[in-house]
N, C-alpha and C. Protein backbone atom coordinates (compact mmCIF):
# COMPACT_ATOMS: atom_id res chain seq x y z
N UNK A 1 163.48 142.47 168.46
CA UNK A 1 164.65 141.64 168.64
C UNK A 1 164.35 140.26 168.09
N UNK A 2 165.40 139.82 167.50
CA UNK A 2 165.19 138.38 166.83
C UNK A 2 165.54 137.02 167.70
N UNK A 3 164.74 136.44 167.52
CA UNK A 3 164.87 135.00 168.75
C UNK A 3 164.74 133.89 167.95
N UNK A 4 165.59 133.00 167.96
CA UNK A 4 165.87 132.04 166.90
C UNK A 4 165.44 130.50 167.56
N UNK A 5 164.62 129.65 167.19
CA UNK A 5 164.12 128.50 167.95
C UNK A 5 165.06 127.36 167.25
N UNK A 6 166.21 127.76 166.43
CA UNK A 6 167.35 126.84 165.99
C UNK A 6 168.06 126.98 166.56
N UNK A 7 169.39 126.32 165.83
CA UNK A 7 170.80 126.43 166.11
C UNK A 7 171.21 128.15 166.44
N UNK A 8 172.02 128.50 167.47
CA UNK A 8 172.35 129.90 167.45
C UNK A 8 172.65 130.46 166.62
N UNK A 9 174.04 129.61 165.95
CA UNK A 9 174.74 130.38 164.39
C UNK A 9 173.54 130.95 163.53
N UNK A 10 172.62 129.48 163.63
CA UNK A 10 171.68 130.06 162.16
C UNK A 10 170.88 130.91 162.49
N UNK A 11 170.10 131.12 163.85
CA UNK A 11 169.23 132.11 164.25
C UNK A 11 169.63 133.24 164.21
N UNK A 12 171.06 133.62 164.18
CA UNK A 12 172.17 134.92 163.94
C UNK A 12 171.98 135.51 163.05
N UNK A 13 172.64 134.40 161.99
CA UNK A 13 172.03 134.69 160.53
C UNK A 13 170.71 134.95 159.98
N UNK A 14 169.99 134.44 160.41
CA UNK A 14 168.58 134.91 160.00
C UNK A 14 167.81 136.24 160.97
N UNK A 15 168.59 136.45 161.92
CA UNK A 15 167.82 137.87 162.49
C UNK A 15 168.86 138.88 161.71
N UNK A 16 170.04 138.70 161.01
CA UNK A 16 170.54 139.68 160.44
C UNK A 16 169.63 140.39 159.23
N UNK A 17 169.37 138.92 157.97
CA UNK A 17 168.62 139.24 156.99
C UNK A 17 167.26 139.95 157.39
N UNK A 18 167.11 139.51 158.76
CA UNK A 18 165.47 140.07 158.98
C UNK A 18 165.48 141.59 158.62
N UNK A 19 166.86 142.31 159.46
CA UNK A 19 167.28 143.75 159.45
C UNK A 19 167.39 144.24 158.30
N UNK A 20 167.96 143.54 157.60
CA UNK A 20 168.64 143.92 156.24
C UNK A 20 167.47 144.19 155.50
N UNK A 21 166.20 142.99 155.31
CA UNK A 21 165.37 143.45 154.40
C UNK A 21 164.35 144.22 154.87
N UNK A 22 164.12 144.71 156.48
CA UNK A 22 163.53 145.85 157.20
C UNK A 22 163.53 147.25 156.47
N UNK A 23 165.63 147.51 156.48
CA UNK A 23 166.08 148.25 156.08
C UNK A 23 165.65 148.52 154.88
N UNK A 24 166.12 147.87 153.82
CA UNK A 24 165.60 147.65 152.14
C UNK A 24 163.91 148.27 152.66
N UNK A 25 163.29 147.56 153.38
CA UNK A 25 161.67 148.06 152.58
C UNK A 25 161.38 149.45 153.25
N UNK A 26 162.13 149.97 154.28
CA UNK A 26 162.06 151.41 154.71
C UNK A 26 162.46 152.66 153.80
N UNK A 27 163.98 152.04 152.89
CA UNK A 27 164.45 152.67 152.20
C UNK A 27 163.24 152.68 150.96
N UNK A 28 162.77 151.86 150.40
CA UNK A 28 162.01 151.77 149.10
C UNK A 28 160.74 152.56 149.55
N UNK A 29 159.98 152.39 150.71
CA UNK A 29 158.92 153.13 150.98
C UNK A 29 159.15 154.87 151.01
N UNK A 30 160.18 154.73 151.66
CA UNK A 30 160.91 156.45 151.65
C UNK A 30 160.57 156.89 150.35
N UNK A 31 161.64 156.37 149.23
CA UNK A 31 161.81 156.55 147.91
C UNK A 31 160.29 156.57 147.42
N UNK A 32 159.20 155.93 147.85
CA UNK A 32 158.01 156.01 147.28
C UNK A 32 157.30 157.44 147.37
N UNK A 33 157.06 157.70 149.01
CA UNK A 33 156.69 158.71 149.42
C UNK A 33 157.26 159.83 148.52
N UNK A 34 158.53 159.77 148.59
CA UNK A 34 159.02 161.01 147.87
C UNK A 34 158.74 161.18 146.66
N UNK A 35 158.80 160.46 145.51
CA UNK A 35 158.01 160.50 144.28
C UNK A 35 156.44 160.76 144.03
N UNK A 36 155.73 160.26 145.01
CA UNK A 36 154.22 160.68 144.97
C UNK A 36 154.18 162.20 145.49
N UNK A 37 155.10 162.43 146.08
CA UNK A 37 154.92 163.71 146.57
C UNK A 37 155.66 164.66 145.37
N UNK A 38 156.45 164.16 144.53
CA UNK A 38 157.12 165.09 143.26
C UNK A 38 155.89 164.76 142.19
N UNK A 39 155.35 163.73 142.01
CA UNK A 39 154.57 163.43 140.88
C UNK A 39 153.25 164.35 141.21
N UNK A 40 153.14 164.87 142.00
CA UNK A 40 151.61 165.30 143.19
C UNK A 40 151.72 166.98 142.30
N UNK A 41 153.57 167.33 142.37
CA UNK A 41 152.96 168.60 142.05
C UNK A 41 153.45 169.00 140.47
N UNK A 42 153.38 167.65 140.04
CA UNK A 42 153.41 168.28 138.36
C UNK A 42 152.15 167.70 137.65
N UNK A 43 151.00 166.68 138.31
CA UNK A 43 149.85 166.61 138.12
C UNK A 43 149.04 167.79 138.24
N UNK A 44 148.88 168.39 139.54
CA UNK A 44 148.10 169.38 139.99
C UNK A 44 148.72 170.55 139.53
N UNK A 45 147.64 171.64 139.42
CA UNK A 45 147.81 173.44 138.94
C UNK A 45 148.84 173.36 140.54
N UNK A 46 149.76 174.51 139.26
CA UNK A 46 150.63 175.13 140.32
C UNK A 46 149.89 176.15 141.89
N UNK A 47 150.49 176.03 142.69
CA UNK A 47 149.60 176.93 143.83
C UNK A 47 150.61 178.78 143.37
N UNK A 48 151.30 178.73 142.66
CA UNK A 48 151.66 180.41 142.03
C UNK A 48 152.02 180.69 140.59
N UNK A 49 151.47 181.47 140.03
CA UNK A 49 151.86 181.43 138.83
C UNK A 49 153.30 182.12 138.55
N UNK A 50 154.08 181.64 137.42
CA UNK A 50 155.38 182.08 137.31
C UNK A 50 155.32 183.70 137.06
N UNK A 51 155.81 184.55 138.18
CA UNK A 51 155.89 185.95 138.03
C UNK A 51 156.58 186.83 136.98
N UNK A 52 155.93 187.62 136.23
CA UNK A 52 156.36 188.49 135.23
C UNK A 52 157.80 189.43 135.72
N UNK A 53 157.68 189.87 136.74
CA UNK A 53 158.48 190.52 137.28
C UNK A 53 159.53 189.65 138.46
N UNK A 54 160.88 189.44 137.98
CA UNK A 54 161.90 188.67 138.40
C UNK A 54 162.83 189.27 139.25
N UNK A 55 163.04 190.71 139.56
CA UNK A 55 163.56 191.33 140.41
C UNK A 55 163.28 192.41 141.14
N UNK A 56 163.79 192.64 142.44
CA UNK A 56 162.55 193.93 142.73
C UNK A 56 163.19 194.28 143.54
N UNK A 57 163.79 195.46 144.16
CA UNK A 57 164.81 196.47 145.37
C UNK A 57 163.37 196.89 146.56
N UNK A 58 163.86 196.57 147.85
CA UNK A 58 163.02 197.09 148.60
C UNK A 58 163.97 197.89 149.61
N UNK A 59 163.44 199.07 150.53
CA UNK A 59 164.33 199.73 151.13
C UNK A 59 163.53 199.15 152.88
N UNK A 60 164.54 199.10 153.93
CA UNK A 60 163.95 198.68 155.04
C UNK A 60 164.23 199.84 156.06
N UNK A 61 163.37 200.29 156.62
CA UNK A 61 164.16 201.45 157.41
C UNK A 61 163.19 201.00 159.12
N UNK A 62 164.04 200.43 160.23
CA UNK A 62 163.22 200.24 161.25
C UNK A 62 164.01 200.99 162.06
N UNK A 63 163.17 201.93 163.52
CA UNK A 63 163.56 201.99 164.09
C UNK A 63 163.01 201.77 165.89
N UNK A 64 163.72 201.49 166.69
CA UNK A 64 163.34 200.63 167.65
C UNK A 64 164.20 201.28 168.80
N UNK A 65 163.80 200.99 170.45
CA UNK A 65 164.66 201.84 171.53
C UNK A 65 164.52 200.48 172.20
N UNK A 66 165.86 200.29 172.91
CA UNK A 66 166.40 199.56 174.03
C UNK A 66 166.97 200.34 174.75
N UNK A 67 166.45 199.91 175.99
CA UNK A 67 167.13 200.65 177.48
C UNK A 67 167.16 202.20 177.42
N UNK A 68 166.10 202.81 176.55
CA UNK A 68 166.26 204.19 176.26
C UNK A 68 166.79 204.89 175.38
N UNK A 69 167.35 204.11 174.62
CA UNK A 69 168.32 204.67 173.87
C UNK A 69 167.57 204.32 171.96
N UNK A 70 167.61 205.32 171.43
CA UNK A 70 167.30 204.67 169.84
C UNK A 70 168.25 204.46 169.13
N UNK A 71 167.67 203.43 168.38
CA UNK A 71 168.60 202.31 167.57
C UNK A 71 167.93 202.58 166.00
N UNK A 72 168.50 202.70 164.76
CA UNK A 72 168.22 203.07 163.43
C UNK A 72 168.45 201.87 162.84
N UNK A 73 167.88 201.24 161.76
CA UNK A 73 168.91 200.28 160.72
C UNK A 73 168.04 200.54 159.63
N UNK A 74 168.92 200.63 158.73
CA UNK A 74 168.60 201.11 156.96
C UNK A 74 169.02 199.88 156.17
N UNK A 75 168.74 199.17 155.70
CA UNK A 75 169.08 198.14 154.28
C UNK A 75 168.08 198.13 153.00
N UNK A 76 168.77 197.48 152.07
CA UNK A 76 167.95 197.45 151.12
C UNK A 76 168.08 195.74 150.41
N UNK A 77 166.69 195.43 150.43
CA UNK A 77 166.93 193.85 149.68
C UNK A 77 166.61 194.12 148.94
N UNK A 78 167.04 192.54 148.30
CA UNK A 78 166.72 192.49 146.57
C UNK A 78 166.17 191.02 146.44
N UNK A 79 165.13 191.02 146.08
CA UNK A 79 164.26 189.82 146.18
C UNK A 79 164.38 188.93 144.20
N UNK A 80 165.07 188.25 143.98
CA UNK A 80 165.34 187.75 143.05
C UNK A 80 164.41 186.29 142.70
N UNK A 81 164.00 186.04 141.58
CA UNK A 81 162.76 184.78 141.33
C UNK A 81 164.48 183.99 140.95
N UNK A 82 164.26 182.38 141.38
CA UNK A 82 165.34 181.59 140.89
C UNK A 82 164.71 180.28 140.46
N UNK A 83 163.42 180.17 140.02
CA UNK A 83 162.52 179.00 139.64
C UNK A 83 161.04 178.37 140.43
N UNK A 84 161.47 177.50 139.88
CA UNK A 84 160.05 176.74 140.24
C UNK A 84 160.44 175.25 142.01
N UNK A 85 159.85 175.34 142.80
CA UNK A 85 160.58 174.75 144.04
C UNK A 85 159.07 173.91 144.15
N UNK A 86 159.14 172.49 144.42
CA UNK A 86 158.06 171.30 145.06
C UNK A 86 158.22 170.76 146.53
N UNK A 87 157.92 171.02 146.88
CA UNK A 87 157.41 170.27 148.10
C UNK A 87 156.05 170.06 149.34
N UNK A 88 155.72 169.89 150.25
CA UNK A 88 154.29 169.71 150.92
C UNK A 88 153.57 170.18 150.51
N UNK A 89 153.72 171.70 149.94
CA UNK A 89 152.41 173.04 149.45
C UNK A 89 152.36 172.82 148.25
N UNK A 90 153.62 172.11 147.31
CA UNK A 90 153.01 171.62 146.06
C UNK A 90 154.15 172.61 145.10
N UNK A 91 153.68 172.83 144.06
CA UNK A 91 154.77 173.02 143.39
C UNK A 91 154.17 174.83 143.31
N UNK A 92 155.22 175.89 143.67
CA UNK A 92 155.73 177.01 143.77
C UNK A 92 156.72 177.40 143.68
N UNK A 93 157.21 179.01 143.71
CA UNK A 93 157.88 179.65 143.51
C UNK A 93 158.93 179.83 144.32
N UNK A 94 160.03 179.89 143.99
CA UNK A 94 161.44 179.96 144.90
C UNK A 94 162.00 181.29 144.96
N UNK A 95 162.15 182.14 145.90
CA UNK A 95 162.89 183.36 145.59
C UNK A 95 164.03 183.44 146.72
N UNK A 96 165.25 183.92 145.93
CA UNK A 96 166.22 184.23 146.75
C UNK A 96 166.19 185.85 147.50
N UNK A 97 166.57 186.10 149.04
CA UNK A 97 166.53 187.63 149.39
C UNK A 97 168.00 187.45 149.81
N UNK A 98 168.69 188.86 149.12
CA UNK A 98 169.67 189.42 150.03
C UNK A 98 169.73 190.72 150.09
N UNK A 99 170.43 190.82 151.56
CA UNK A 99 170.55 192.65 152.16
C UNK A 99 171.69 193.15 151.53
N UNK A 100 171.97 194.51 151.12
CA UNK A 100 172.55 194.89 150.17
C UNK A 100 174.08 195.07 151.34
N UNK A 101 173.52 194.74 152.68
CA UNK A 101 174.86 194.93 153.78
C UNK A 101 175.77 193.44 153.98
N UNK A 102 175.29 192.71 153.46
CA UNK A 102 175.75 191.64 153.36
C UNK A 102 175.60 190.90 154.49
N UNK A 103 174.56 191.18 155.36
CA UNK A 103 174.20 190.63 156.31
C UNK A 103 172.95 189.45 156.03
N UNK A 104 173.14 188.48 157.27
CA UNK A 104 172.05 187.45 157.09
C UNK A 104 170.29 187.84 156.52
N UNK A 105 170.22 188.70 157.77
CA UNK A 105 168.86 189.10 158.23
C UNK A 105 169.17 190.54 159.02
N UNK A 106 167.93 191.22 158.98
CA UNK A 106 167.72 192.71 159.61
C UNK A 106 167.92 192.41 161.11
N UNK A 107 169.61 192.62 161.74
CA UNK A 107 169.70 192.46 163.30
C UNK A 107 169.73 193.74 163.97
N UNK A 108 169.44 193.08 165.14
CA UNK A 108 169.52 194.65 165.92
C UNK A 108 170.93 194.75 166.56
N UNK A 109 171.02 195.84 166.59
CA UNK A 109 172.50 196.53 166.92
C UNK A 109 172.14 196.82 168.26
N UNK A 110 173.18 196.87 168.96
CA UNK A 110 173.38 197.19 170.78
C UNK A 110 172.63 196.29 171.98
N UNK A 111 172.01 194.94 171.26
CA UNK A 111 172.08 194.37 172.23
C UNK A 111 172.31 193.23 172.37
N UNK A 112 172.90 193.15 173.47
CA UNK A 112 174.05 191.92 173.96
C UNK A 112 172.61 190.65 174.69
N UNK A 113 173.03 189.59 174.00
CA UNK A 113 172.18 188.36 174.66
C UNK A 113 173.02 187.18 173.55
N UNK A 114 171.91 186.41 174.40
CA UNK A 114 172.61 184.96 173.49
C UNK A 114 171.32 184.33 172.18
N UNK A 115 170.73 185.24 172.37
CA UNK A 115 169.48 184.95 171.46
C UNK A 115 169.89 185.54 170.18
N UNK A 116 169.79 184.79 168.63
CA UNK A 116 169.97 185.29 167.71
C UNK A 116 168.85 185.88 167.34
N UNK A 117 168.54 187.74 167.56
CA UNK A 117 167.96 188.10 166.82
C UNK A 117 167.27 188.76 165.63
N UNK A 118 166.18 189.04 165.26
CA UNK A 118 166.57 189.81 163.49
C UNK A 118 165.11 190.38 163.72
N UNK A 119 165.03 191.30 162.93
CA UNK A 119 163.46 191.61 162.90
C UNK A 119 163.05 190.80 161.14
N UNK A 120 162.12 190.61 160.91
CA UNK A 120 161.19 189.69 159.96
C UNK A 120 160.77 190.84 158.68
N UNK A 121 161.22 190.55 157.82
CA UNK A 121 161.05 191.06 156.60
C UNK A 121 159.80 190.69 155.40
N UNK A 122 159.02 189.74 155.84
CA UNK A 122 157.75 189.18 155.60
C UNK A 122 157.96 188.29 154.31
N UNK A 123 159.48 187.89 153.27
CA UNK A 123 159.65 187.23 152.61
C UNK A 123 159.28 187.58 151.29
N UNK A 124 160.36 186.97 150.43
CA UNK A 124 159.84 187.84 148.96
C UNK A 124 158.56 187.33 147.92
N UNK A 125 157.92 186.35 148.18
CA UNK A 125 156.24 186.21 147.96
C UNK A 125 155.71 187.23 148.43
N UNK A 126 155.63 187.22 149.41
CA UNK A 126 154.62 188.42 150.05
C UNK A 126 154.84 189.45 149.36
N UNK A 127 156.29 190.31 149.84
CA UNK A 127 156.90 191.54 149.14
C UNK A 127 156.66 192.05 147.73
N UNK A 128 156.84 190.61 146.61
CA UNK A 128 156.66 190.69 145.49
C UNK A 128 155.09 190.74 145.00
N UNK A 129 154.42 191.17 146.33
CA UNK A 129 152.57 190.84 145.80
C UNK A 129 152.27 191.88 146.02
N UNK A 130 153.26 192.81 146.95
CA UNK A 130 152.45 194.42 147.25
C UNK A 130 152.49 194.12 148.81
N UNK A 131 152.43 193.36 149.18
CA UNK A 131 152.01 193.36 150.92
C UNK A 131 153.49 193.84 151.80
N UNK A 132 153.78 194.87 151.38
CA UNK A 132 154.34 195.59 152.29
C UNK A 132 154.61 195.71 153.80
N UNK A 133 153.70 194.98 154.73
CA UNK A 133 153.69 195.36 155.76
C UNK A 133 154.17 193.46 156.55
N UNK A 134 154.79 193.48 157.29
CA UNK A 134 154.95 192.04 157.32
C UNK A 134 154.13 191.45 158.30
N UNK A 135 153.83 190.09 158.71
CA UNK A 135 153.05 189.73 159.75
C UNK A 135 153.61 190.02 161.21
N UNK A 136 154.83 190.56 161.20
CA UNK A 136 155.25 190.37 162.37
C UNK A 136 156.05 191.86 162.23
N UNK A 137 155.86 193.03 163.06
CA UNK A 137 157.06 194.03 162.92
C UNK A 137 157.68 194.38 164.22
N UNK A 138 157.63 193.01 165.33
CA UNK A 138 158.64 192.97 166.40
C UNK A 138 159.35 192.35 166.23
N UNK A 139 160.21 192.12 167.06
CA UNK A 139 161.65 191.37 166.89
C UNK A 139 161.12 189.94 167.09
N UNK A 140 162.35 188.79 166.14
CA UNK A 140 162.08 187.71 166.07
C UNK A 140 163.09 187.07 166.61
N UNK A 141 163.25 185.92 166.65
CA UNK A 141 164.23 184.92 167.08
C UNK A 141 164.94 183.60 165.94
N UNK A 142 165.55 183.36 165.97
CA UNK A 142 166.08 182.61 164.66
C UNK A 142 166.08 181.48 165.32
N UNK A 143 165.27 180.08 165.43
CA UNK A 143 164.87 178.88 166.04
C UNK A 143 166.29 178.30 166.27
N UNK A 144 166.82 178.31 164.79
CA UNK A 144 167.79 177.34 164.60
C UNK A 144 169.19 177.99 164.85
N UNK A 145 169.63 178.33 165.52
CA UNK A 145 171.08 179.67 166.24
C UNK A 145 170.76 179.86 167.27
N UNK A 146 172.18 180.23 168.22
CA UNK A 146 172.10 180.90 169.50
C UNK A 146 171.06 179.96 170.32
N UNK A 147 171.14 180.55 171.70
CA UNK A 147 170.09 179.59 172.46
C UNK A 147 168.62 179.43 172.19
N UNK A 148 168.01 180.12 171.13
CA UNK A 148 166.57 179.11 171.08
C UNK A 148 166.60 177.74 170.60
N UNK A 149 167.79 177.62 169.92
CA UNK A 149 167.77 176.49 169.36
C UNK A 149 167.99 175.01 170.37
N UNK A 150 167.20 175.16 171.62
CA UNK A 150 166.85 173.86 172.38
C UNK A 150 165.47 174.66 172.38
N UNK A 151 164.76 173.56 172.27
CA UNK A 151 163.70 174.15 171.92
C UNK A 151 162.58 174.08 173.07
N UNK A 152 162.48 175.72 173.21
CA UNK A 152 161.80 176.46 174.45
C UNK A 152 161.13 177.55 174.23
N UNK A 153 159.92 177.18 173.35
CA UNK A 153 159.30 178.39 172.38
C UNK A 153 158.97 179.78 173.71
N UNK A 154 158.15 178.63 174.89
CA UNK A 154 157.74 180.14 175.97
C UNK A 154 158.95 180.50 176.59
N UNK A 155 159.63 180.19 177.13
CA UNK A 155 161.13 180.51 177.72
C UNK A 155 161.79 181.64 176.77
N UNK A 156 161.99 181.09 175.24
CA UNK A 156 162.57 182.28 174.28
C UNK A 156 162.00 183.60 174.57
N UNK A 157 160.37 183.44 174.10
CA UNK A 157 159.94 184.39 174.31
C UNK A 157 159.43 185.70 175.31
N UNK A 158 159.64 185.08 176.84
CA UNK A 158 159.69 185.86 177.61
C UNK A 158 161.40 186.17 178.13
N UNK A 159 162.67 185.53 177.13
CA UNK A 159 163.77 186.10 177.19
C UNK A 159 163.79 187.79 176.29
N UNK A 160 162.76 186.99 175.41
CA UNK A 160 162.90 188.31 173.97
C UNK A 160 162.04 189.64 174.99
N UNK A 161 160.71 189.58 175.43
CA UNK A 161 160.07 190.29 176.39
C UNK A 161 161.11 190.57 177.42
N UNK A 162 161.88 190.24 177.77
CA UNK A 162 162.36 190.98 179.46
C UNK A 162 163.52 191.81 178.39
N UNK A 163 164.06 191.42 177.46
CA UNK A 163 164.77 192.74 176.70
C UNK A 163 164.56 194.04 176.76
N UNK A 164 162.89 194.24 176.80
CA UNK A 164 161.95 195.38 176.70
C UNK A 164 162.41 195.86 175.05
N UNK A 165 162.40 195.30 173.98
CA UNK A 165 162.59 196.04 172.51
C UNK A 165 161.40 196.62 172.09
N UNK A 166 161.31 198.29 171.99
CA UNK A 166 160.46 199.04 171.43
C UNK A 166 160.71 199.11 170.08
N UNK A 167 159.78 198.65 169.17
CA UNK A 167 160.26 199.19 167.87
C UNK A 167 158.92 200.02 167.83
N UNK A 168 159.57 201.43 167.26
CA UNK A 168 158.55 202.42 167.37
C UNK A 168 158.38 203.04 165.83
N UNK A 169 159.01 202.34 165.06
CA UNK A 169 158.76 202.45 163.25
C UNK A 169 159.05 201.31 163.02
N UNK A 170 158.21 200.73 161.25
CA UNK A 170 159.05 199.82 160.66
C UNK A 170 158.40 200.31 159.11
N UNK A 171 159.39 200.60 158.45
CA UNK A 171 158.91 201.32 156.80
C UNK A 171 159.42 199.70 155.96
N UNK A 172 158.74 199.52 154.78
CA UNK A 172 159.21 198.75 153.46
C UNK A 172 158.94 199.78 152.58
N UNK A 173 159.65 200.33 151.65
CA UNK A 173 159.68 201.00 150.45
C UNK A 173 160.07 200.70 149.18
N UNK A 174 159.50 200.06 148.14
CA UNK A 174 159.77 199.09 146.96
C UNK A 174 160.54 200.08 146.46
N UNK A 175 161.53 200.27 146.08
CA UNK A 175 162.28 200.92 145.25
C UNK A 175 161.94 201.09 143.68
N UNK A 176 161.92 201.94 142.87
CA UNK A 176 161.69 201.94 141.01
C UNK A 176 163.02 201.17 140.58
């Protein structure tokens, strides 16, 4: 807070400019950061090399039981290269995924909650390297949707646990 040992008017005025050029050197430092961090990854080797192969069909077939009952879901993505992307990890590869159902993400069908969930498809880097199998082949939670999004990482997760979701398959099959 600005405290002026003058006249009020002028001490007004001068705690305004104080703000003003606060502002200005926050904005210019921003703008700095961000350029050292773009200049960072066209100095340094890329962390992926640009992939020969630009499109690729995968088939998803999981299946999983709630409350006894089994649940099937079949899709097929298509993992598309759309350039070169910079940021913290440096300069890499960008790929777009979509499900051929026109859905977001692989959800599960028949159950009712307020949690948005999807099972995890392990992303098209991975996919496009051979690694087939994803890090995760239980059900996930989407941070940013539905109620996880106040953020209550153990709470979510013993909402997702008292569900009881068995997934008792999960196939990836690269398509020719």
């Amino acid at each position: 807070m600005c405290t002026a040992l003058v006249a009020p008017a002028a001490g007004v005025k001068a705690c305004k400019m104080k703000q003003v050029h606060l502002f200005i050197m926050a904005f210019i430092l921003s703008g700095c950061v961000e350029m050292a961090v773009k200049a960072g990854c066209f100095l340094d080797e890329p962390i992926e090399k640009i992939p020969e192969e630009r499109t690729a069909n995968f088939s998803f077939a999981i299946a999983y039981k709630y409350r006894d009952q089994r649940y099937d879901i079949a899709d097929v993505g298509t993992c598309t290269y759309v350039g070169r992307s910079c940021d913290g990890r440096g300069l890499h590869n960008k790929w777009d995924f979509k499900l051929q159902s026109g859905s977001d993400k692989l959800r599960p069908k028949g159950i009712t909650t307020d949690l948005s969930l999807y099972f995890p498809t392990g992303g098209c880097q991975s996919l496009m390297e051979g690694n087939l199998v994803p890090y995760n082949t239980g059900v996930s939670v989407d941070p940013y949707r539905g109620s996880a999004s106040s953020w209550d990482p153990i709470g979510t997760q013993r909402k997702i646990d008292s569900l009881g979701i068995e997934v008792t398959s999960y196939q990836i099959v690269r398509l020719p």
